[in-house]
C-alpha atoms as a PDB file:
ATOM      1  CA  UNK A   1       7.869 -11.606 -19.790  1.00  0.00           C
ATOM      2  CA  UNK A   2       6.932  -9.201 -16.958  1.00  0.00           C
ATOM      3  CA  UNK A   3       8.170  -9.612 -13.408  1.00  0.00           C
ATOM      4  CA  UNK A   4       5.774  -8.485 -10.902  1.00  0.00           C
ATOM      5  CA  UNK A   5       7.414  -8.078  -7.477  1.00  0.00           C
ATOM      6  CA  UNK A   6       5.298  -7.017  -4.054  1.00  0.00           C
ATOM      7  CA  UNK A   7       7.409  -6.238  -1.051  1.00  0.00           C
ATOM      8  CA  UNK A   8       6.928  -7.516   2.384  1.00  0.00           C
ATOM      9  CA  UNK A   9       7.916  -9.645   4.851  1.00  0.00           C
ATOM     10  CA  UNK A  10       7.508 -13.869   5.341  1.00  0.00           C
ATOM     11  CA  UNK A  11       5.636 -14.956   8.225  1.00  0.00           C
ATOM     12  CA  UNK A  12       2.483 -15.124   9.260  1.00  0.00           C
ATOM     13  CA  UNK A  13       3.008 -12.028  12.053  1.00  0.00           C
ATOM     14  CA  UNK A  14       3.741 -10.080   9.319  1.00  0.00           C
ATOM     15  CA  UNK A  15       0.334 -11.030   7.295  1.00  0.00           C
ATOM     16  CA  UNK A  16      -1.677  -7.883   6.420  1.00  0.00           C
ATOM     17  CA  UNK A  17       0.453  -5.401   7.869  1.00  0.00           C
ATOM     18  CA  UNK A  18       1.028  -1.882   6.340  1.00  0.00           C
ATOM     19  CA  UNK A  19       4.671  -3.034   5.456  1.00  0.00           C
ATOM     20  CA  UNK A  20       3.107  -6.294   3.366  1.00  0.00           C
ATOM     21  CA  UNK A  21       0.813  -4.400   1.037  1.00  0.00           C
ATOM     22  CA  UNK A  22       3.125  -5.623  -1.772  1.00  0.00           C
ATOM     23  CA  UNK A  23       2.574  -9.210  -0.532  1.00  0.00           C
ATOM     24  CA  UNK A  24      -1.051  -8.665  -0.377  1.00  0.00           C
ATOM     25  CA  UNK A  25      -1.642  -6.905  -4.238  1.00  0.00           C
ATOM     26  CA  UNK A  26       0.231  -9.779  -5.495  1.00  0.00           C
ATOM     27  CA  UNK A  27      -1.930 -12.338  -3.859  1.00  0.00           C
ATOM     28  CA  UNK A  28      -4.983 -10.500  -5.516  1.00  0.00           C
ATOM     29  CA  UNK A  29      -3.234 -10.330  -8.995  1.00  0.00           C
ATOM     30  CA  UNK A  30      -3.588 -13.959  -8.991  1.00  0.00           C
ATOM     31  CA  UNK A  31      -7.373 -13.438 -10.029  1.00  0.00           C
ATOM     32  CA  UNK A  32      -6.218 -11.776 -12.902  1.00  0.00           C
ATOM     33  CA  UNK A  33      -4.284 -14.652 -14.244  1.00  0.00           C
ATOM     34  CA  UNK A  34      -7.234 -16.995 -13.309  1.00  0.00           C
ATOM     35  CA  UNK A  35      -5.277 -19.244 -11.148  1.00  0.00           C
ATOM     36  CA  UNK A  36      -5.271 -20.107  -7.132  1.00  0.00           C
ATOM     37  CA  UNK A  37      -2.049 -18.306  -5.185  1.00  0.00           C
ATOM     38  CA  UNK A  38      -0.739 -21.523  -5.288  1.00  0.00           C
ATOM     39  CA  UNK A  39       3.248 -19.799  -5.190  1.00  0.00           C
ATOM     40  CA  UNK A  40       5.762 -22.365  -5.207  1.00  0.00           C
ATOM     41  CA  UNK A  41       9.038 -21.573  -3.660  1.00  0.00           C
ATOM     42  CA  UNK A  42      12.060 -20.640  -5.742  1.00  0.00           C
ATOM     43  CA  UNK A  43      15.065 -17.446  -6.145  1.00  0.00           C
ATOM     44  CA  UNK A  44      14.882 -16.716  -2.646  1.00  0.00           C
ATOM     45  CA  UNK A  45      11.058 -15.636  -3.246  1.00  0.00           C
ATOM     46  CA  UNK A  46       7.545 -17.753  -3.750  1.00  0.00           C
ATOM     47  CA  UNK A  47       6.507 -17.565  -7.448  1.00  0.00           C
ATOM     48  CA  UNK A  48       4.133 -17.970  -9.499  1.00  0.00           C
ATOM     49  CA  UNK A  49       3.716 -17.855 -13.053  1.00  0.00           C
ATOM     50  CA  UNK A  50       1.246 -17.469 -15.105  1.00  0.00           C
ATOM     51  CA  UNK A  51      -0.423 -15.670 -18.814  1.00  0.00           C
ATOM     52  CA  UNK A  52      -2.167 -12.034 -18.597  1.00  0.00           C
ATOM     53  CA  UNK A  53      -3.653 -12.241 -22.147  1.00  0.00           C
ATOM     54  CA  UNK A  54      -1.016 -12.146 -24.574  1.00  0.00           C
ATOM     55  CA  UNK A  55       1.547 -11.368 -22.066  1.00  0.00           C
ATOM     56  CA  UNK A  56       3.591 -13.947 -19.833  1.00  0.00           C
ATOM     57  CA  UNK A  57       4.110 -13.261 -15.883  1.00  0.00           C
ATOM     58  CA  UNK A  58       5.697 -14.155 -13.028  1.00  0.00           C
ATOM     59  CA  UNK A  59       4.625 -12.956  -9.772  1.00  0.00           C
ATOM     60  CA  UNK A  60       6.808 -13.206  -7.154  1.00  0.00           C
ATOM     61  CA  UNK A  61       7.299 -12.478  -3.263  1.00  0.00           C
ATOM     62  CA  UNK A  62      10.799 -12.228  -1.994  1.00  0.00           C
ATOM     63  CA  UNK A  63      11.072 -14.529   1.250  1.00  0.00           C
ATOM     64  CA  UNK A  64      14.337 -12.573   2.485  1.00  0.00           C
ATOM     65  CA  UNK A  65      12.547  -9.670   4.584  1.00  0.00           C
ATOM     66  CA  UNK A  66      12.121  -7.110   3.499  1.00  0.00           C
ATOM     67  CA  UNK A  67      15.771  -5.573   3.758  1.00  0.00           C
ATOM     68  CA  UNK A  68      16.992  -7.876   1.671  1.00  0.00           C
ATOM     69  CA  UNK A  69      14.748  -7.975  -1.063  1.00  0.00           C
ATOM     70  CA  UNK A  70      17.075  -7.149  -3.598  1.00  0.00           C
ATOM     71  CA  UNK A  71      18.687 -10.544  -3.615  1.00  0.00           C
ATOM     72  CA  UNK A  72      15.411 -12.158  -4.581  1.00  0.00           C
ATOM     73  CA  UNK A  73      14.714  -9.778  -7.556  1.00  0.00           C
ATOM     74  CA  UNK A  74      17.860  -9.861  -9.050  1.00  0.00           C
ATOM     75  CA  UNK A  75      18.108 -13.841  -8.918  1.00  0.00           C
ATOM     76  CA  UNK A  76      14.381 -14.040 -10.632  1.00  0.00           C
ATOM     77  CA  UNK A  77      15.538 -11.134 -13.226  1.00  0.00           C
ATOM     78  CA  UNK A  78      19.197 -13.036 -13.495  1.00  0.00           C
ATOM     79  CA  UNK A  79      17.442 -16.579 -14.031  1.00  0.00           C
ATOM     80  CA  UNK A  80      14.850 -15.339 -16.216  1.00  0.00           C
ATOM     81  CA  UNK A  81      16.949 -12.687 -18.462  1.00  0.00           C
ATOM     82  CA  UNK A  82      13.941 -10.268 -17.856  1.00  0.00           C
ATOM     83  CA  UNK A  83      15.196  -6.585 -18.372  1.00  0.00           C
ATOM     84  CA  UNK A  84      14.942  -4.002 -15.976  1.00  0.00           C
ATOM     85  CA  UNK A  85      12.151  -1.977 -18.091  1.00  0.00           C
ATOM     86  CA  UNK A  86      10.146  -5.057 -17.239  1.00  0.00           C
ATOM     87  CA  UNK A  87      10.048  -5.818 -13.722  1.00  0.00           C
ATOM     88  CA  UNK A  88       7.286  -3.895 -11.489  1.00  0.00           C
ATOM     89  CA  UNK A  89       7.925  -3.334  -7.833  1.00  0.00           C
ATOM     90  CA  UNK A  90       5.052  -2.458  -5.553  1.00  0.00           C
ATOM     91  CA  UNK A  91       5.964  -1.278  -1.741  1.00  0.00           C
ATOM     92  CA  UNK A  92       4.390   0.454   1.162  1.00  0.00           C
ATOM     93  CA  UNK A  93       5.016   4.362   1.225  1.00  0.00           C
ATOM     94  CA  UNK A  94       4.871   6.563   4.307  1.00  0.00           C
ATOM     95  CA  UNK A  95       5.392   9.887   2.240  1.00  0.00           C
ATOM     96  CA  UNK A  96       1.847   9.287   0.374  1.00  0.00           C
ATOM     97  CA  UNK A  97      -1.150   9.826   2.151  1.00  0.00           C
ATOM     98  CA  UNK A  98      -3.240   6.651   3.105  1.00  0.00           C
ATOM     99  CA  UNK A  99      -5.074   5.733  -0.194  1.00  0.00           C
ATOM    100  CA  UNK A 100      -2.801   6.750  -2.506  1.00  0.00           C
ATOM    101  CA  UNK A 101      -0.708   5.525  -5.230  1.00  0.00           C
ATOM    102  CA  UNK A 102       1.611   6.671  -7.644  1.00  0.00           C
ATOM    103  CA  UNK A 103       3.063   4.755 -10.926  1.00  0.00           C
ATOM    104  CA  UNK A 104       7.255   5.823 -11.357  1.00  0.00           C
ATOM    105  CA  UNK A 105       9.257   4.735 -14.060  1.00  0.00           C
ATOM    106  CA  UNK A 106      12.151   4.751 -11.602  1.00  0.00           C
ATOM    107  CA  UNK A 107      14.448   6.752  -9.026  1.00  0.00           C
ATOM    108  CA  UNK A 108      15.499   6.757  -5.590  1.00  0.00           C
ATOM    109  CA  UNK A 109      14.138   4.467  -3.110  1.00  0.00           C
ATOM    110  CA  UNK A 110      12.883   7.066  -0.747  1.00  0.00           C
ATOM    111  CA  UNK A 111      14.203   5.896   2.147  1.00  0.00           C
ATOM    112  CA  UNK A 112      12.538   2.293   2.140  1.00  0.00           C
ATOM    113  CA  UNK A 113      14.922  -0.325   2.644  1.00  0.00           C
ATOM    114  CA  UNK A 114      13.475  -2.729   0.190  1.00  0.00           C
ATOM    115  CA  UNK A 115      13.334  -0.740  -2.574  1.00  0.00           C
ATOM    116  CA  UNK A 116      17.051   0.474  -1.666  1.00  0.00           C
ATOM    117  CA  UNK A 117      18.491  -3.058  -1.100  1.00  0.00           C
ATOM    118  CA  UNK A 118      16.851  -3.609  -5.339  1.00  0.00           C
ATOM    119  CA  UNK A 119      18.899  -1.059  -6.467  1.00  0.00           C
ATOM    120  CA  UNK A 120      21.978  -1.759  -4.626  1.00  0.00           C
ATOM    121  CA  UNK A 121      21.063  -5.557  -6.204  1.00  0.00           C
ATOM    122  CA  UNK A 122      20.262  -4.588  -9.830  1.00  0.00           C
ATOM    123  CA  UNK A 123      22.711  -1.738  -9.584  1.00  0.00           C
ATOM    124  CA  UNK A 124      20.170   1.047 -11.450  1.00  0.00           C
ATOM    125  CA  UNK A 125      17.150   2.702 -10.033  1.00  0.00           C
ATOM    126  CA  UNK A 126      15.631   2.235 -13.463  1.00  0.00           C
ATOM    127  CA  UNK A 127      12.718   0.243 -13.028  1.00  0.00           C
ATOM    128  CA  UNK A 128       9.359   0.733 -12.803  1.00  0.00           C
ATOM    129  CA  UNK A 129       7.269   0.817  -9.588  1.00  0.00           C
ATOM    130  CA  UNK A 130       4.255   1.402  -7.854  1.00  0.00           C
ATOM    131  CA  UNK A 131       3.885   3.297  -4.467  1.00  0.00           C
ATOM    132  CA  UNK A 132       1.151   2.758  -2.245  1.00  0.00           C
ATOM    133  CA  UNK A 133       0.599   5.457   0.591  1.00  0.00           C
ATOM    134  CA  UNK A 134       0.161   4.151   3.833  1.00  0.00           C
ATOM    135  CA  UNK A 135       0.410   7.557   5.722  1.00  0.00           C
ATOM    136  CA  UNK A 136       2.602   8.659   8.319  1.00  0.00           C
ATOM    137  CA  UNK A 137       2.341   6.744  12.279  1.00  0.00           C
ATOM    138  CA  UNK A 138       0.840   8.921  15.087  1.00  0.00           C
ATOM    139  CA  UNK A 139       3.393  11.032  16.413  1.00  0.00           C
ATOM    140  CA  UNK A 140       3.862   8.862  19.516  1.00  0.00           C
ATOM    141  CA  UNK A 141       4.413   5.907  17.802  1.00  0.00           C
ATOM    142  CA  UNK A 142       8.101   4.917  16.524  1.00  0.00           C
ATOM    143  CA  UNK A 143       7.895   4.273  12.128  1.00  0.00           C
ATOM    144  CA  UNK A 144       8.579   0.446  12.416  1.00  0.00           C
ATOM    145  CA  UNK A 145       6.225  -0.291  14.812  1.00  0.00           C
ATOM    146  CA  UNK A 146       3.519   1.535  12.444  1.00  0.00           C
ATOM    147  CA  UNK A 147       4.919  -0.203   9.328  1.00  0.00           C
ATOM    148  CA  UNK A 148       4.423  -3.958  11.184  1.00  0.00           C
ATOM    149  CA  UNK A 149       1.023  -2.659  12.272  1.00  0.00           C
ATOM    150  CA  UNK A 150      -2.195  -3.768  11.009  1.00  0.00           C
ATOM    151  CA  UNK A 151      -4.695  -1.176   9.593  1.00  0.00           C
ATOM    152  CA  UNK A 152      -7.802   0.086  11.193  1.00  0.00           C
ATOM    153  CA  UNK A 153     -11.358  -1.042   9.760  1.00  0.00           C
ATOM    154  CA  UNK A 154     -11.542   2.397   8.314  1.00  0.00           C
ATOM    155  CA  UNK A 155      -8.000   2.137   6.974  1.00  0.00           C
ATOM    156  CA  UNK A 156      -8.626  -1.371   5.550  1.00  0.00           C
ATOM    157  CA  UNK A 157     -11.632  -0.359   3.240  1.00  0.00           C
ATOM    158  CA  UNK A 158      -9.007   2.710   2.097  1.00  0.00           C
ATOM    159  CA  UNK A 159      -6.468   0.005   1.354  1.00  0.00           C
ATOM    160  CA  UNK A 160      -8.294  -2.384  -0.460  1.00  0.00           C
ATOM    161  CA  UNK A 161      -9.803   0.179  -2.893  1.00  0.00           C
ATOM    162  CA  UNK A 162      -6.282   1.281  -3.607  1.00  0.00           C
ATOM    163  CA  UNK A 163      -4.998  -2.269  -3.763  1.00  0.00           C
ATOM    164  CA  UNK A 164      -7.601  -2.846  -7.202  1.00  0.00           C
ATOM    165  CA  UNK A 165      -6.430   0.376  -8.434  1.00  0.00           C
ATOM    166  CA  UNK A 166      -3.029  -1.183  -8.127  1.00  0.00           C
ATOM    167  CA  UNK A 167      -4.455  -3.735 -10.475  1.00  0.00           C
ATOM    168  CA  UNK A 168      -5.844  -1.478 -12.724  1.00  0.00           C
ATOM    169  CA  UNK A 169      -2.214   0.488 -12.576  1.00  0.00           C
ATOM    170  CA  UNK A 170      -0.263  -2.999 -13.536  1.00  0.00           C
ATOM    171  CA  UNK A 171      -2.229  -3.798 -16.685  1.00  0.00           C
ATOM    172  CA  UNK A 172      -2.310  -0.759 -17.992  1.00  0.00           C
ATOM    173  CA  UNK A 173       1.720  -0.761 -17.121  1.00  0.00           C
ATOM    174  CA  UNK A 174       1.384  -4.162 -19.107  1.00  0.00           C
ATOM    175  CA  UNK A 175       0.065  -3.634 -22.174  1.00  0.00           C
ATOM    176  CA  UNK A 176      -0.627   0.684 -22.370  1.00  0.00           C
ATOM    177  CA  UNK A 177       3.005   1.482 -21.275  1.00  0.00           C
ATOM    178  CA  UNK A 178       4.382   3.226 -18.059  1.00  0.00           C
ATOM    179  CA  UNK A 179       3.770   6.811 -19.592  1.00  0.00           C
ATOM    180  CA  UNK A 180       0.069   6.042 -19.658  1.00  0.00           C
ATOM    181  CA  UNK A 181      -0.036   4.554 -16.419  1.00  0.00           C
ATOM    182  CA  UNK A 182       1.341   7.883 -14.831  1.00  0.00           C
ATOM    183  CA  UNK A 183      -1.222   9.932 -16.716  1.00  0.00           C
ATOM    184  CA  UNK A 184      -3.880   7.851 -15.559  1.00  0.00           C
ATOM    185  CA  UNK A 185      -2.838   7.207 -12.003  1.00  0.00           C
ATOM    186  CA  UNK A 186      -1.302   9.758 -10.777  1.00  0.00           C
ATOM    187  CA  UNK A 187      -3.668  12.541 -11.147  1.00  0.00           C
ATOM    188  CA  UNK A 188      -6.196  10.438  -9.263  1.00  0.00           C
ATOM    189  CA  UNK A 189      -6.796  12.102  -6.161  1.00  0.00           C
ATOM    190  CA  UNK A 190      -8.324   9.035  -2.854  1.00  0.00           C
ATOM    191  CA  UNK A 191     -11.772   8.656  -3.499  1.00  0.00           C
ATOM    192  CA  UNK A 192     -11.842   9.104  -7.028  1.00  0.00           C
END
């Protein structure tokens, strides 16, 4: 079983914000598993499970903001005896240019706060994840106001052709392995 995790935030304010790109990939993943995001609420999160092919799933997005995230994941991992190998996390990143992404097999959380409160709550950095850039805010403009902002038109198209590379980037994670998902994704340079 494979635990797919996207960070963001509950609350309709929060909807389609840079900081709830996780939120929104995992919402679009659901078309994969041919079945409505009809997420039922459960482990501090709203899950959903479902069958990739061969391959069992549960999608999930943790309801605790985002800070707290790692309570969510490590109940769903806990209750469901998934190893760590096996859960995906996918999260905003401000050090990757706007269109973006990059597959890791694991590491430090960079400075986001969600990915940080996981591995305080799993207690390794050893699981695998998947960065989306979202650029860094206009120099005028303080980071978590540009993190809880919504993009631009122009920014949107950029987002939503990295969010179905994301796709592309969790089945091959799925059923090629993590090493191939690097080597594919991330050599691929935005607009590719």
């Amino acid at each position: 079983m494979k635990l797919i995790v996207g960070l963001g935030n509950p609350s309709e304010k929060y909807e389609r914000t840079r900081h709830n790109v996780g939120f929104d990939i995992v919402d679009l993943f659901c078309h994969e598993l041919g079945v409505k995001p009809n997420f039922r609420r459960d482990y501090h999160s709203r899950i959903l499970e479902g069958q990739l092919e061969s391959q069992s799933v549960i999608l999930a997005k943790p309801q605790t903001y985002m800070n707290s995230s790692g309570r969510a994941v490590r109940a769903i991992a806990f209750n469901y005896d998934i190893p760590l190998e096996d859960i995906i996390v996918i999260y905003d990143d401000l050090n990757l240019e706007l269109g973006l992404i990059r597959v890791r097999r694991g590491g430090s959380a960079g400075g986001h706060k969600g990915v940080k409160s996981i591995i305080e709550s799993l207690g390794s950095e050893a699981f695998p994840r998947i960065r989306i850039g979202i650029g860094q805010p206009p120099q005028d403009m303080e980071i978590i106001d540009f993190v809880l902002s919504r993009f631009s038109s122009e920014e949107r198209d950029e987002i939503e052709k990295v969010e179905q590379t994301a796709i592309e980037a969790i089945k091959v994670m799925i059923f090629e392995g993590i090493d191939n998902a690097m080597n594919k994704f991330n050599v691929r340079q935005k607009g590719n």
